[in-house]
Protein backbone atom coordinates (compact mmCIF):
# COMPACT_ATOMS: atom_id res chain seq x y z
CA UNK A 1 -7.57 -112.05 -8.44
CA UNK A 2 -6.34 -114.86 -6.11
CA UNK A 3 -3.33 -115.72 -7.77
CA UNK A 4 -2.28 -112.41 -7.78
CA UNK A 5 -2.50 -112.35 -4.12
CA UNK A 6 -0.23 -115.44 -3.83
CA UNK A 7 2.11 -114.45 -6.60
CA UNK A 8 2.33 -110.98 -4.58
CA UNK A 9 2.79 -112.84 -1.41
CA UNK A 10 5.62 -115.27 -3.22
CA UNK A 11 7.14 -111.95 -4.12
CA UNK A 12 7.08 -110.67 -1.03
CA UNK A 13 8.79 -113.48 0.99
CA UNK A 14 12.05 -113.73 -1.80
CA UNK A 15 12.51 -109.98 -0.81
CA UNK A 16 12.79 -110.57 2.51
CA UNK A 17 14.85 -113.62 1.77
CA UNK A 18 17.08 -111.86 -0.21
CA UNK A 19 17.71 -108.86 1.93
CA UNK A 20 19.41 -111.27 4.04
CA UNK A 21 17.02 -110.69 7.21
CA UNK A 22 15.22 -114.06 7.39
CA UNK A 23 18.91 -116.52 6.89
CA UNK A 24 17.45 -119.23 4.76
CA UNK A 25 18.62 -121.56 6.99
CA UNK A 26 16.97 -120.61 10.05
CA UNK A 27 19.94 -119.77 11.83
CA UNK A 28 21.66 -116.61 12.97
CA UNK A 29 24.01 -114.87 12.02
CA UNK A 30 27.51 -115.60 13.82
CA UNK A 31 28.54 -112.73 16.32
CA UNK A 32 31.59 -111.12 16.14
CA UNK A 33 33.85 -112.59 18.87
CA UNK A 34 36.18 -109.87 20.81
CA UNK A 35 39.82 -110.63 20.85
CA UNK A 36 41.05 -110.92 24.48
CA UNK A 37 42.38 -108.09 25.75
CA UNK A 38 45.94 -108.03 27.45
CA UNK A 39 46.71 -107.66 31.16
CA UNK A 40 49.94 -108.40 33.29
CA UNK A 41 50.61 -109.98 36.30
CA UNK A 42 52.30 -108.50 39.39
CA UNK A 43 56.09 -108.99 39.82
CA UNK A 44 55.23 -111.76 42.54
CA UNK A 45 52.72 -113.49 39.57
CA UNK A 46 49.43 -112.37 41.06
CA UNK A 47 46.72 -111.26 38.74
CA UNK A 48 44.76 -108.46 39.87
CA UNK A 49 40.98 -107.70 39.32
CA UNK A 50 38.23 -105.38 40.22
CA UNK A 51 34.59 -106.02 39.49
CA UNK A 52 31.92 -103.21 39.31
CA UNK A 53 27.99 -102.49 38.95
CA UNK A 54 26.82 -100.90 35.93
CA UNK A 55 27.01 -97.33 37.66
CA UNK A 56 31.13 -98.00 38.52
CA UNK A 57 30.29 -99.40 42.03
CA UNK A 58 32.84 -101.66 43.33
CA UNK A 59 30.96 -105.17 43.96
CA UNK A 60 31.33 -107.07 47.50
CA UNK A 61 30.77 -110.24 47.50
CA UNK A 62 30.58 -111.10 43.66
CA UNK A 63 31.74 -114.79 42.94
CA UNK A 64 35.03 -114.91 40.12
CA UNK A 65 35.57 -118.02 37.92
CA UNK A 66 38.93 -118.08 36.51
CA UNK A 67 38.79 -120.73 33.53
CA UNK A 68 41.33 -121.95 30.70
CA UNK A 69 39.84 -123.87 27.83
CA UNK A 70 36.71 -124.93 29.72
CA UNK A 71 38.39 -125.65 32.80
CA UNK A 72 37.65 -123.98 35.89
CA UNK A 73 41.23 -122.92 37.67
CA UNK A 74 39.92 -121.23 40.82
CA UNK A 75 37.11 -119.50 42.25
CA UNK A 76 37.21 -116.17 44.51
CA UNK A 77 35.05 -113.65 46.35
CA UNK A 78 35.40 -109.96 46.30
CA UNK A 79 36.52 -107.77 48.97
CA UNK A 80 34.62 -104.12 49.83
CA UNK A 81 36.39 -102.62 47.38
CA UNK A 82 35.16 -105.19 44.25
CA UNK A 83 39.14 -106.34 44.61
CA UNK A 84 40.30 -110.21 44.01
CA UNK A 85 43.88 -111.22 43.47
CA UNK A 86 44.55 -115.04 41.78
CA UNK A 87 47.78 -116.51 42.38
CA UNK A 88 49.45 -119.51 40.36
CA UNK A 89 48.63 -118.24 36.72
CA UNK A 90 51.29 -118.52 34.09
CA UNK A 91 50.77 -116.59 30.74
CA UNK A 92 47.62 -117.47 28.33
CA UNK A 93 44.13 -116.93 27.58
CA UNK A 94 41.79 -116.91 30.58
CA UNK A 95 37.96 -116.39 30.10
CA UNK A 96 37.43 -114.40 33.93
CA UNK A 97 33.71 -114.39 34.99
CA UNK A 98 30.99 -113.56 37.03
CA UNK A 99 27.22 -114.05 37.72
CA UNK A 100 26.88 -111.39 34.98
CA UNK A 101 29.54 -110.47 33.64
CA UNK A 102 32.10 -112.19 31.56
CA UNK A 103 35.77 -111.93 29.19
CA UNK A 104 38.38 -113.17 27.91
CA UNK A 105 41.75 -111.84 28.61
CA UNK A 106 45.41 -113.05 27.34
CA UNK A 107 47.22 -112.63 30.83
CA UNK A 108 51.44 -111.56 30.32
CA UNK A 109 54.24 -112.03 33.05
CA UNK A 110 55.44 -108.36 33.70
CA UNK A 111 58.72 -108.47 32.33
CA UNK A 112 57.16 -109.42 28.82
CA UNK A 113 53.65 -107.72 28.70
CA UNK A 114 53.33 -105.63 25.39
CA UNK A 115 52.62 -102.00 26.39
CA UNK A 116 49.05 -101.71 25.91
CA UNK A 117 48.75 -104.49 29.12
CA UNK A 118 46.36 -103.06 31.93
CA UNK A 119 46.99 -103.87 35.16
CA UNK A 120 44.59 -105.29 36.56
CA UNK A 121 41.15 -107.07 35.11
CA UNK A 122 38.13 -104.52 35.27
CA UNK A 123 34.52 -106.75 34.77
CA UNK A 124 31.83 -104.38 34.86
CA UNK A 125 28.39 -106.65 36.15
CA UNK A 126 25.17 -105.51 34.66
CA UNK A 127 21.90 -106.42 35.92
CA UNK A 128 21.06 -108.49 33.53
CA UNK A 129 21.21 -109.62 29.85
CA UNK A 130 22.06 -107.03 27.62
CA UNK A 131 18.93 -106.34 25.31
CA UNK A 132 19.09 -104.68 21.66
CA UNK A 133 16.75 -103.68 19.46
CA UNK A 134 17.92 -105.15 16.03
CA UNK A 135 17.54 -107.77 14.05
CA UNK A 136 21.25 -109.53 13.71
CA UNK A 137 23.50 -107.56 11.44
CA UNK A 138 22.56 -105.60 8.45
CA UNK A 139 25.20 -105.09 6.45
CA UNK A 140 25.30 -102.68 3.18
CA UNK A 141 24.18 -105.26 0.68
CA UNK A 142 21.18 -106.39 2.53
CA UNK A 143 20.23 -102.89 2.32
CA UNK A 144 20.52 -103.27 -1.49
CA UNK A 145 19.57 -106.32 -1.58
CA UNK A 146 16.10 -105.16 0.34
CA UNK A 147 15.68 -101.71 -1.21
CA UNK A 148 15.63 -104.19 -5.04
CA UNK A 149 12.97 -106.33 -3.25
CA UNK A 150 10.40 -103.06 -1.92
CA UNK A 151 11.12 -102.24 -5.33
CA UNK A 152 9.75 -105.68 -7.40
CA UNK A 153 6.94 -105.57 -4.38
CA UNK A 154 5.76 -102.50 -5.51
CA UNK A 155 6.30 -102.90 -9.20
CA UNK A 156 4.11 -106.52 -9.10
CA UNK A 157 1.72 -104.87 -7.19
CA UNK A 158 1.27 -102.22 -9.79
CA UNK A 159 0.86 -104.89 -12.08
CA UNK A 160 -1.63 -107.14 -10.21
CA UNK A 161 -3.58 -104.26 -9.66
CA UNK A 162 -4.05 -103.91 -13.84
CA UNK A 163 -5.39 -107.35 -13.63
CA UNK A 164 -9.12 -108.01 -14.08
CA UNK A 165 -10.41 -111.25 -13.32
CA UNK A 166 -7.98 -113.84 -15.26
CA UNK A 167 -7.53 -111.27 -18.96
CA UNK A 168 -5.00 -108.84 -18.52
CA UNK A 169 -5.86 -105.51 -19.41
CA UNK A 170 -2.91 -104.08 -19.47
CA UNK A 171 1.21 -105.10 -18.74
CA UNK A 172 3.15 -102.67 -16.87
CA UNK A 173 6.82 -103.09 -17.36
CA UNK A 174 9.22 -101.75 -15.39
């Protein structure tokens, strides 16, 4: 009866393999990385920003790190009202960040914004790290993929369990 126990177990851990929930390499899964999303400048080239709690509070106080391609342009401090302003900023890809909160945003003179530009950058600063209860991305195969491997797990276990000692009474075939 003990190698049925490790030939069940073998089983066992290629299902869960092959469902795609355990990566074979011991890495995750790559997440799926937002596109920036567009905002203009003012006429006079300032960029515009407001930066809230989770509940839509504006945030005084909160530190803003403007960077482009890893370099940090400029730091600023928000007003009462959550408010900063950044002057100097030509058009490109900014990633705008606070303490907790960070995004990337492709930043458009006025005159040549596409129409679905906001006005003004909106962070919204959470209280901490955002925590889900999954584990990494499922996606429909896996759930074939895993619904074939509870099937063989069951099926081998309703053969091992027609085992007696090492002489097989009996094969079940699926």
């Amino acid at each position: 009866m003990h190698h049925g126990r490790t030939c069940l177990t073998w089983i066992m851990g290629l299902a869960v393999m092959a469902s795609g929930m355990v990566p074979a390499s011991g890495g995750e899964r790559a997440a799926a990385v937002r596109p920036p999303a567009d905002v203009s400048l003012e006429e006079d080239g300032r960029l515009l920003g407001r930066v809230v709690d989770a509940s839509g509070r504006p945030l005084d106080g909160a530190v803003v790190t403007i960077a482009q391609k890893d370099v940090v342009l400029g730091r600023m401090v928000t007003n009462a009202k959550g408010e900063f302003a950044a002057r100097g900023l030509s058009s490109g890809v900014y990633e705008i960040h606070t303490a907790q909160a960070s995004a990337s945003y492709r930043v458009w003179p006025s005159a040549v914004a596409p129409p679905s530009a906001q006005p003004l950058v909106q962070l919204m600063s959470g209280t901490g790290p955002v925590v889900r209860g999954q584990l990494g991305y499922i996606d429909p195969y896996s759930v074939i993929d895993l619904g074939l491997g509870v099937t063989a797990v069951t099926l081998s276990a309703v053969a091992v369990s027609r085992l007696e000692g090492d002489r097989v009474v009996r094969i079940v075939s699926p």
